[in-house]
Protein backbone atom coordinates (compact mmCIF):
# COMPACT_ATOMS: atom_id res chain seq x y z
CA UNK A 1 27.77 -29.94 -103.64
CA UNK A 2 28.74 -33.73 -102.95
CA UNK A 3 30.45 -34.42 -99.92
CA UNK A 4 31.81 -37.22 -98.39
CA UNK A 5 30.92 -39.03 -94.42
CA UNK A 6 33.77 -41.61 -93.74
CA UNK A 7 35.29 -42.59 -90.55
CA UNK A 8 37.51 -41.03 -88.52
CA UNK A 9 40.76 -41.70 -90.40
CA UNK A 10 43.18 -41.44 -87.67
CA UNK A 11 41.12 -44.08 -85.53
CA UNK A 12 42.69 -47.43 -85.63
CA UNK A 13 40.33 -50.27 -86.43
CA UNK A 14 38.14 -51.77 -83.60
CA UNK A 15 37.80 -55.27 -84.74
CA UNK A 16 40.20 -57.78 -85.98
CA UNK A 17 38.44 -59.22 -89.80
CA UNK A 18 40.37 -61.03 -92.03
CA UNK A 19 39.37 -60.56 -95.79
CA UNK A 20 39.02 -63.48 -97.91
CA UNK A 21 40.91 -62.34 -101.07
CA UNK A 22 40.99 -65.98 -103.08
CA UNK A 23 39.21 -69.51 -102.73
CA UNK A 24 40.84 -72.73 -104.71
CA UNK A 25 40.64 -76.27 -104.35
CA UNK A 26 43.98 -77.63 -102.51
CA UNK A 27 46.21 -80.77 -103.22
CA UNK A 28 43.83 -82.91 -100.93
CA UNK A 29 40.22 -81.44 -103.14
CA UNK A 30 39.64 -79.18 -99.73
CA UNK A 31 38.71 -75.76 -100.28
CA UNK A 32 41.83 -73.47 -99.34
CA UNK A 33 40.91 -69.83 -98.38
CA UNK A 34 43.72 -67.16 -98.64
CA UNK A 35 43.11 -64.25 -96.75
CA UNK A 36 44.71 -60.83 -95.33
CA UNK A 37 44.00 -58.65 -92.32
CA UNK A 38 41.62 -55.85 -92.88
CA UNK A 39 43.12 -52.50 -92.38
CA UNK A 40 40.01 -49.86 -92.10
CA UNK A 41 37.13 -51.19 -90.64
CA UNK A 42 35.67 -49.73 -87.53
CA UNK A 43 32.96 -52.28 -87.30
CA UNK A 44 31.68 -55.90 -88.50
CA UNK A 45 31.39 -56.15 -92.75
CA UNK A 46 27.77 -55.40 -93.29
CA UNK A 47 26.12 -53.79 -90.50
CA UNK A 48 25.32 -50.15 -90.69
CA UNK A 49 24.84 -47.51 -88.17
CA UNK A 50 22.78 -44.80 -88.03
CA UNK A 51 22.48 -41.29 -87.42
CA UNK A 52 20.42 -38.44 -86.99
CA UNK A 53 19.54 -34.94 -85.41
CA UNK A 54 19.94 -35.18 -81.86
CA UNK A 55 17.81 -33.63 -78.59
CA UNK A 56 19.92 -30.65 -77.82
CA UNK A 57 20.38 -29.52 -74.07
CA UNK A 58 21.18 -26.30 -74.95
CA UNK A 59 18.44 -25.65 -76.80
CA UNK A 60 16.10 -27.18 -74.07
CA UNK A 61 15.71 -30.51 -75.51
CA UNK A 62 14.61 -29.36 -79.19
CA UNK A 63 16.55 -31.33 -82.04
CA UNK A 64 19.75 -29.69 -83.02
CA UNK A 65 19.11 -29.62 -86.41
CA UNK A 66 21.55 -26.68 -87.60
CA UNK A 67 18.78 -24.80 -89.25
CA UNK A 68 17.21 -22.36 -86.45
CA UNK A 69 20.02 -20.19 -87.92
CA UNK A 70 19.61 -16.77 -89.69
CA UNK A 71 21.09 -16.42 -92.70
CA UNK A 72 21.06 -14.57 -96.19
CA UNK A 73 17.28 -14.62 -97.33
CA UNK A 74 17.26 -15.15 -101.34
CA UNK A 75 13.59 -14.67 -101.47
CA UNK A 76 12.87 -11.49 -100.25
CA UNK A 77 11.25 -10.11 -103.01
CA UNK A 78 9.07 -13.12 -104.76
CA UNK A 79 6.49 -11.65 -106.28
CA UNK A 80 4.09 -13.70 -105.45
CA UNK A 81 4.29 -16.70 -102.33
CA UNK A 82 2.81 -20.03 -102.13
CA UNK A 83 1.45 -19.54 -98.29
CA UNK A 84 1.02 -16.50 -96.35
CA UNK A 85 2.89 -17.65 -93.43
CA UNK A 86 6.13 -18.05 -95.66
CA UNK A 87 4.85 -14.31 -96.86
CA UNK A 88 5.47 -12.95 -93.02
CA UNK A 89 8.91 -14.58 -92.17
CA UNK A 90 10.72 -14.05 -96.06
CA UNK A 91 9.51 -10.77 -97.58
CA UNK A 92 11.46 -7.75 -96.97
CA UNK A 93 13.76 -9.39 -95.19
CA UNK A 94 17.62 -9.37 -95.36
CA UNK A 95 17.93 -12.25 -93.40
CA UNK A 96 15.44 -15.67 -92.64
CA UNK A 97 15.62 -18.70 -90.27
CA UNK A 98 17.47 -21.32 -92.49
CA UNK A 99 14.41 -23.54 -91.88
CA UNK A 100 11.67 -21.78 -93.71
CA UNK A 101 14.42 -20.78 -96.56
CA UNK A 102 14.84 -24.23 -97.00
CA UNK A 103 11.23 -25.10 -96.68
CA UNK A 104 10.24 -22.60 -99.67
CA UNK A 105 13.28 -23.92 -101.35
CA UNK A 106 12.41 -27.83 -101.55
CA UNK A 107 8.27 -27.07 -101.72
CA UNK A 108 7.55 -28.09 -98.00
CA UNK A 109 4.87 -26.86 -95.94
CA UNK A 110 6.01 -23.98 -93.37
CA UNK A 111 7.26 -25.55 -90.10
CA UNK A 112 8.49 -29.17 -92.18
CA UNK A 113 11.77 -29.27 -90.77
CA UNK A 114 10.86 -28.01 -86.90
CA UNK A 115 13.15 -29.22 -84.80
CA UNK A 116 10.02 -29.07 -82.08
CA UNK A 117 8.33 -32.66 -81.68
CA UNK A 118 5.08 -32.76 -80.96
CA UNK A 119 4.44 -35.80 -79.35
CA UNK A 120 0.70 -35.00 -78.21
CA UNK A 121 -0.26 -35.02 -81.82
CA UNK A 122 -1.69 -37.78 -83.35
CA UNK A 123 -1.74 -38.40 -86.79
CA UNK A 124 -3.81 -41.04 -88.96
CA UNK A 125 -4.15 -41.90 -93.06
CA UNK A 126 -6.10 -38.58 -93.38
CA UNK A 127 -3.26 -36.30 -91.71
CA UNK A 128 -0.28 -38.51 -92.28
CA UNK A 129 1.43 -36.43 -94.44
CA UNK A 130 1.40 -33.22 -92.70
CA UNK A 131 4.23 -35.37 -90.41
CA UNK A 132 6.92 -33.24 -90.03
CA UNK A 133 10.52 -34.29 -91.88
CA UNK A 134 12.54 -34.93 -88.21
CA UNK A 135 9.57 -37.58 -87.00
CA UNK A 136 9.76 -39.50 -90.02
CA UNK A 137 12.22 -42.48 -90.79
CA UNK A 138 14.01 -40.42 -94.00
CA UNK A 139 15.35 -38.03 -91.73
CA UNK A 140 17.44 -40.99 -90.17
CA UNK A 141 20.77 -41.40 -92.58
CA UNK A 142 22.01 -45.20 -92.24
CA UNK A 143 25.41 -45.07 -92.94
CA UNK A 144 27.89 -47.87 -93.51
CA UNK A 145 31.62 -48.93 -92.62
CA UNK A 146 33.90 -46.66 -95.29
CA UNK A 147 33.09 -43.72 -97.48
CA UNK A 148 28.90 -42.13 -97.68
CA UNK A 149 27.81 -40.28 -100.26
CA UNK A 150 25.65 -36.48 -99.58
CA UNK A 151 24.69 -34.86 -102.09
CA UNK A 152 23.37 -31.63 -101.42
CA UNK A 153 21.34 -30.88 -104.61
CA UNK A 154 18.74 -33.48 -103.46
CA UNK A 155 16.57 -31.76 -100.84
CA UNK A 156 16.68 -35.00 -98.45
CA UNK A 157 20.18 -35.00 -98.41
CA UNK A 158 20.75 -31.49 -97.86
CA UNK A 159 19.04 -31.50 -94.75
CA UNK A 160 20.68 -34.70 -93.16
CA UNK A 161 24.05 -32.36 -94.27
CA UNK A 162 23.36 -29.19 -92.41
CA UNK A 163 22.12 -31.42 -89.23
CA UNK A 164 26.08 -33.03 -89.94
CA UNK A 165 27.34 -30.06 -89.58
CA UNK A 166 25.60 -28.52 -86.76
CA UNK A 167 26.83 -25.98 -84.59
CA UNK A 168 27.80 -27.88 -81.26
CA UNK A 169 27.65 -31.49 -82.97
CA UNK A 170 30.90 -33.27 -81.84
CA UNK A 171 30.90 -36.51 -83.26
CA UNK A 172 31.33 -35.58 -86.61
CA UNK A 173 34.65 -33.09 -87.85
CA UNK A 174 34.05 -30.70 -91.18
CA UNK A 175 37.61 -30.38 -91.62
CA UNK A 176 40.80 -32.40 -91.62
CA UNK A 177 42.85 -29.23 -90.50
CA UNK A 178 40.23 -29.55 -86.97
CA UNK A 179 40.30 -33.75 -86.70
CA UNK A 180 41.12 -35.57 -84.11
CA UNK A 181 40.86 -38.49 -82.04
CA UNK A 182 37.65 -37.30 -80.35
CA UNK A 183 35.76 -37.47 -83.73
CA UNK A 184 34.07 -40.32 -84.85
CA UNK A 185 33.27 -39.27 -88.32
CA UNK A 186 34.79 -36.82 -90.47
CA UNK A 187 32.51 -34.91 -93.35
CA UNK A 188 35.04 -33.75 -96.35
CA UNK A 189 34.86 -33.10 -100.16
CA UNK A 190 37.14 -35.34 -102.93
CA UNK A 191 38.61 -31.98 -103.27
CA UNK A 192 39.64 -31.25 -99.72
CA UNK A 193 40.97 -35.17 -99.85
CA UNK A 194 42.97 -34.74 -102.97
CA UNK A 195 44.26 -31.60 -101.24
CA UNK A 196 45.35 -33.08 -98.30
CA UNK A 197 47.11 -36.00 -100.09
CA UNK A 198 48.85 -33.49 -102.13
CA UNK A 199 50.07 -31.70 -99.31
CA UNK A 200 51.30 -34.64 -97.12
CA UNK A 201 52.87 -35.83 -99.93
CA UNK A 202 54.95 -32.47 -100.74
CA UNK A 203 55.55 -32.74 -96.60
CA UNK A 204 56.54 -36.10 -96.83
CA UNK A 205 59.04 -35.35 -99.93
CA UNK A 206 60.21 -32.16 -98.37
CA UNK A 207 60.94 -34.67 -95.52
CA UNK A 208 63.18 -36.91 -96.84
CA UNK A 209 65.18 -34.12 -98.93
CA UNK A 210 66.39 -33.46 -95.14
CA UNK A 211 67.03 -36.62 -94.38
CA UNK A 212 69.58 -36.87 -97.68
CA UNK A 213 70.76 -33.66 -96.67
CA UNK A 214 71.99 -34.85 -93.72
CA UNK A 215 73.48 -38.42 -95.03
CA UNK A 216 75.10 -36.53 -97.33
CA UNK A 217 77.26 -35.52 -94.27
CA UNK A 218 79.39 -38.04 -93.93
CA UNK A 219 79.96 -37.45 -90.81
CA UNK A 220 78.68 -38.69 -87.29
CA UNK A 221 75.42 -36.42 -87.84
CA UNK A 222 73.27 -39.19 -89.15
CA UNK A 223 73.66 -41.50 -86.29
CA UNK A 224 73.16 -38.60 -83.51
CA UNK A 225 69.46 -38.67 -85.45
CA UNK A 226 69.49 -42.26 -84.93
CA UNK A 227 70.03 -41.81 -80.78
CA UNK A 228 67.84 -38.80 -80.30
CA UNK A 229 64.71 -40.75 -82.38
CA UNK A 230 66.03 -44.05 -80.15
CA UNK A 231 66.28 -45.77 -83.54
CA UNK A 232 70.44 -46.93 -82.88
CA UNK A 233 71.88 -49.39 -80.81
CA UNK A 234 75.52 -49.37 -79.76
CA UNK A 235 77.98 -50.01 -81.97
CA UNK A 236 75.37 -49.19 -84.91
CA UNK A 237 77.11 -47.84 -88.62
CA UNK A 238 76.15 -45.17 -90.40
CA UNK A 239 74.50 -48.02 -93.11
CA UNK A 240 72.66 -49.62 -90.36
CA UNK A 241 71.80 -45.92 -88.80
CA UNK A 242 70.53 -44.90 -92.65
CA UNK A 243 68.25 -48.10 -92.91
CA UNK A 244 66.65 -47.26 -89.55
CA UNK A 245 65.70 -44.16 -90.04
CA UNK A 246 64.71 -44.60 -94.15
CA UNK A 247 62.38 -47.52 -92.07
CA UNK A 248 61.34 -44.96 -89.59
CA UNK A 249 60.14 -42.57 -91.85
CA UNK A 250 58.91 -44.21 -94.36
CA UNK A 251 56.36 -45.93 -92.03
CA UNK A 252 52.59 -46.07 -93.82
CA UNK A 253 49.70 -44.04 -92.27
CA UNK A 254 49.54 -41.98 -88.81
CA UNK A 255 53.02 -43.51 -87.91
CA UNK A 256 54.72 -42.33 -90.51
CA UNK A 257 53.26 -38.93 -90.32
CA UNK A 258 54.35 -39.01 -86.42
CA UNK A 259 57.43 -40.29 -87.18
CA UNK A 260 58.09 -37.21 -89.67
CA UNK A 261 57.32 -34.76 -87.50
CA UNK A 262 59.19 -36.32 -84.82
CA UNK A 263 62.35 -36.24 -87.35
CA UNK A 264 61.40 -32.58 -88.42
CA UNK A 265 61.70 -31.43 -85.03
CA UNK A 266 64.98 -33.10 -84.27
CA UNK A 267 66.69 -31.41 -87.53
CA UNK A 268 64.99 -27.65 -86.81
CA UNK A 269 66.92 -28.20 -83.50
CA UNK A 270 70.28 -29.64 -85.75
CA UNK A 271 69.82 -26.72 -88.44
CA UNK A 272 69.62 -24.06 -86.13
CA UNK A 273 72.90 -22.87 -85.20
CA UNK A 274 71.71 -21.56 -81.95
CA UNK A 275 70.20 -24.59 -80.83
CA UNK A 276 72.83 -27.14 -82.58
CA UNK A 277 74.69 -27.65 -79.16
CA UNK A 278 71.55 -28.82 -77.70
CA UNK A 279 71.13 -31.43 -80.37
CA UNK A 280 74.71 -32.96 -79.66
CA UNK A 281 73.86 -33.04 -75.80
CA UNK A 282 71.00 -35.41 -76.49
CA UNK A 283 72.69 -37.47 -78.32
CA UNK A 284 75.42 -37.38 -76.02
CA UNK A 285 72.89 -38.68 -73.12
CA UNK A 286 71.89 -41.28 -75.22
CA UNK A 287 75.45 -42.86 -75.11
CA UNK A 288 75.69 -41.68 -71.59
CA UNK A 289 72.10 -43.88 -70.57
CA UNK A 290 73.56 -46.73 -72.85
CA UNK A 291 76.28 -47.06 -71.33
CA UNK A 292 75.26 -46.71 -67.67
CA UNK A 293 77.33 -43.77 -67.00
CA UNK A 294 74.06 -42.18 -66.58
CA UNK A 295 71.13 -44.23 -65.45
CA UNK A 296 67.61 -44.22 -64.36
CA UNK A 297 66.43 -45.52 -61.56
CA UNK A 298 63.80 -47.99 -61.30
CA UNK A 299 60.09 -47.30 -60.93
CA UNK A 300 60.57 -43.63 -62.42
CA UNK A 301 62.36 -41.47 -64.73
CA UNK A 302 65.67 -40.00 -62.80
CA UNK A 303 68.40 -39.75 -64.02
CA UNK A 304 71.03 -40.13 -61.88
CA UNK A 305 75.18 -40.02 -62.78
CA UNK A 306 78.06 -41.14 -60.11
CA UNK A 307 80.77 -39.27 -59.98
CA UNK A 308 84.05 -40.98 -59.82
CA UNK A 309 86.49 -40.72 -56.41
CA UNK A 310 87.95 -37.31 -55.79
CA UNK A 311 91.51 -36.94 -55.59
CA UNK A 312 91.48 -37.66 -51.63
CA UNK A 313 89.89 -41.62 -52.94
CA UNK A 314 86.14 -39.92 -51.29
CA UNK A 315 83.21 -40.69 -53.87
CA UNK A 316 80.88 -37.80 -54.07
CA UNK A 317 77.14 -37.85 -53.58
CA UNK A 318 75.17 -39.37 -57.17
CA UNK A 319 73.72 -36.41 -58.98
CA UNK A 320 70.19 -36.65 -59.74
CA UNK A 321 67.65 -35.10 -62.00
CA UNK A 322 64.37 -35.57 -62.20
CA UNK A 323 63.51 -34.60 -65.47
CA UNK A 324 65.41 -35.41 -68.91
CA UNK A 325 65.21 -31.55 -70.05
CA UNK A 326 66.91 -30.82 -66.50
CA UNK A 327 69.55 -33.30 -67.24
CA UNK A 328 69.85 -31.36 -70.75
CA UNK A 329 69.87 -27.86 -69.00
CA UNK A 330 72.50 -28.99 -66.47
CA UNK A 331 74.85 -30.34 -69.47
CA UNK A 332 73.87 -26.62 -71.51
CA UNK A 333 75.84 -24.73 -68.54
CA UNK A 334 79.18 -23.57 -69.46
CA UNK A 335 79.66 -23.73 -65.27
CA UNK A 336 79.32 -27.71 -65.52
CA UNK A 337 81.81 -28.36 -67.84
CA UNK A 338 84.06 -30.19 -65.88
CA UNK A 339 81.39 -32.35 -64.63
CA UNK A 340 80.73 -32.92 -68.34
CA UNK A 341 84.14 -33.81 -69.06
CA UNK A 342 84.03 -36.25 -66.24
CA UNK A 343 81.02 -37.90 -67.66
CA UNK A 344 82.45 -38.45 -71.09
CA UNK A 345 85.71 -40.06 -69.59
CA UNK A 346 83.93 -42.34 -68.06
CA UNK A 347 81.93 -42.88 -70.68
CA UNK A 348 85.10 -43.67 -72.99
CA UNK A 349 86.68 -45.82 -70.38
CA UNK A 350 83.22 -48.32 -70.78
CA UNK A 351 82.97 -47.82 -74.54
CA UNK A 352 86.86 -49.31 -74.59
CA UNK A 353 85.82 -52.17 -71.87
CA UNK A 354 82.30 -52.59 -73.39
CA UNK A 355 82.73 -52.33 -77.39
């Protein structure tokens, strides 16, 4: 199996590099460099990190190397085996520590990959190579800015892949279904890459077949999307409402994917019959907050609407929320429709003053 350690892709980069992309003599002889801001890097062009098993505390300080697991034992029955301490722990039995099955596997001596350091022992050129694998610099696996190769055919690399992938390791993700920002590497196959590209693109597409479904309105519909993403400004046409949100949308990388799912929760809550009312209140509060009928109050997030003199010339008390969903609830009760109406009076009396 070949696998693939890259970076966490949803990590922005951590340094600012500008890549030199073409060098040519200028008008005056002067070298001119023309260059364009690097995109993926997580660290400086040419240094390398490195990585390795690490001292576990759970397991009492012994190296978490992911093989002091049981698992299926394929040689159980070998007729005949190469060391009578491989003998004890494989024959007969259904199930060995992944450490001696690997061991027999790659021709190792029993106890090569320990994850027990010994650091009484010393060794010289007569016992040098009895050195077990995790106290020896090819266990380490230097890895560099962008996509590493495993490939788990070659005994080396097989081992640096199951110490990857160890249970309780948290630096580095198997999956793209399980990343996130708390990972700093990600471990995948080209498969599970083309997969994943496959299926954000299908998302993506299935994305913007709502988004024509709903400019094919022709009605107000597309620019209540526009308030509720806080993509319009007032006085914004349905041309200028389309281009925002295409923009919005269409936005490369982790944006874009945000700004999808933003837009796909927005039209569940306009396709939805049940929940349709709610989308026209909150894009009804967006005019209402644009247009200061509703406001929020400085230094925190109230909302807070004035009602207009009673018919004895008294002004009420302001009405305040503290919460926008509140404000949404309150607006939702069939009881406060007259305080409704009153909002969107005043709300038409600005527009005609304002617009």
């Amino acid at each position: 199996m070949k696998v693939i350690l890259q970076p966490n892709p949803y990590k922005k980069p951590v340094i600012k590099y500008d890549r030199i992309t073409d060098i040519r003599k200028g008008k005056d002889g002067l070298l001119e460099e023309s260059t364009i801001e690097e995109q993926e890097l997580t660290r400086a062009p040419g240094t390398i990190e490195v990585l390795c098993a690490n001292p576990s505390m759970s397991k009492g300080g012994l190296l978490n190397t992911g093989l002091d697991r049981m698992v299926e034992n394929e040689f159980a029955e070998e007729k005949h085996y190469r060391d009578e301490q491989f003998r004890a722990v494989l024959e007969g039995k259904k199930e060995a520590k992944l450490q001696h099955i690997l061991e027999y596997k790659h021709g190792k001596p029993f106890n090569y990959y320990t994850n027990q350091i010994d650091y009484q022992k010393k060794y010289t050129s007569e016992n040098l190579h009895t050195i077990p694998f995790f106290q020896t610099a090819e266990s380490f696996f230097k890895v560099k800015d962008g996509a590493n190769f495993l490939d788990t055919s070659i005994p080396r690399e097989e081992i640096i892949y199951y110490y990857l992938t160890a249970p309780g390791r948290t630096d580095v993700c198997t999956s793209f279904s399980e990343l996130n920002g708390n990972h700093r590497w990600l471990l995948t196959t080209q498969e599970e890459i083309e997969e994943v590209k496959s299926s954000k693109k299908k998302e993506k597409n299935a994305i913007i077949a709502k988004f024509q479904e709903i400019e094919d309105k022709k009605d107000d519909t597309l620019l209540k999307f526009a308030k509720i993403l806080n993509l319009a400004r007032r006085n914004m046409s349905r041309d200028q409402a389309y281009t925002a949100l295409d923009n919005y949308l269409n936005q490369p990388g982790k944006k874009g994917e945000l700004a999808r799912a933003e837009f796909n929760s927005v039209y569940k809550l306009w396709n939805d019959k049940t929940t349709r009312e709610k989308f026209n209140v909150r894009a009804l509060i967006w005019d209402l907050d644009s247009y200061r009928v509703v406001y929020r109050t400085s230094g925190n997030s109230n909302y807070v609407w004035q009602p207009p003199k009673d018919e004895n010339g008294i002004t009420p008390k302001p009405m305040e929320w503290t919460r926008y969903n509140d404000l949404v609830k309150f607006m939702l009760d069939p009881k406060n429709e007259p305080e409704v109406s009153l909002m969107i009076n005043q709300l038409e009396i600005k527009k005609g003053f304002l617009d």
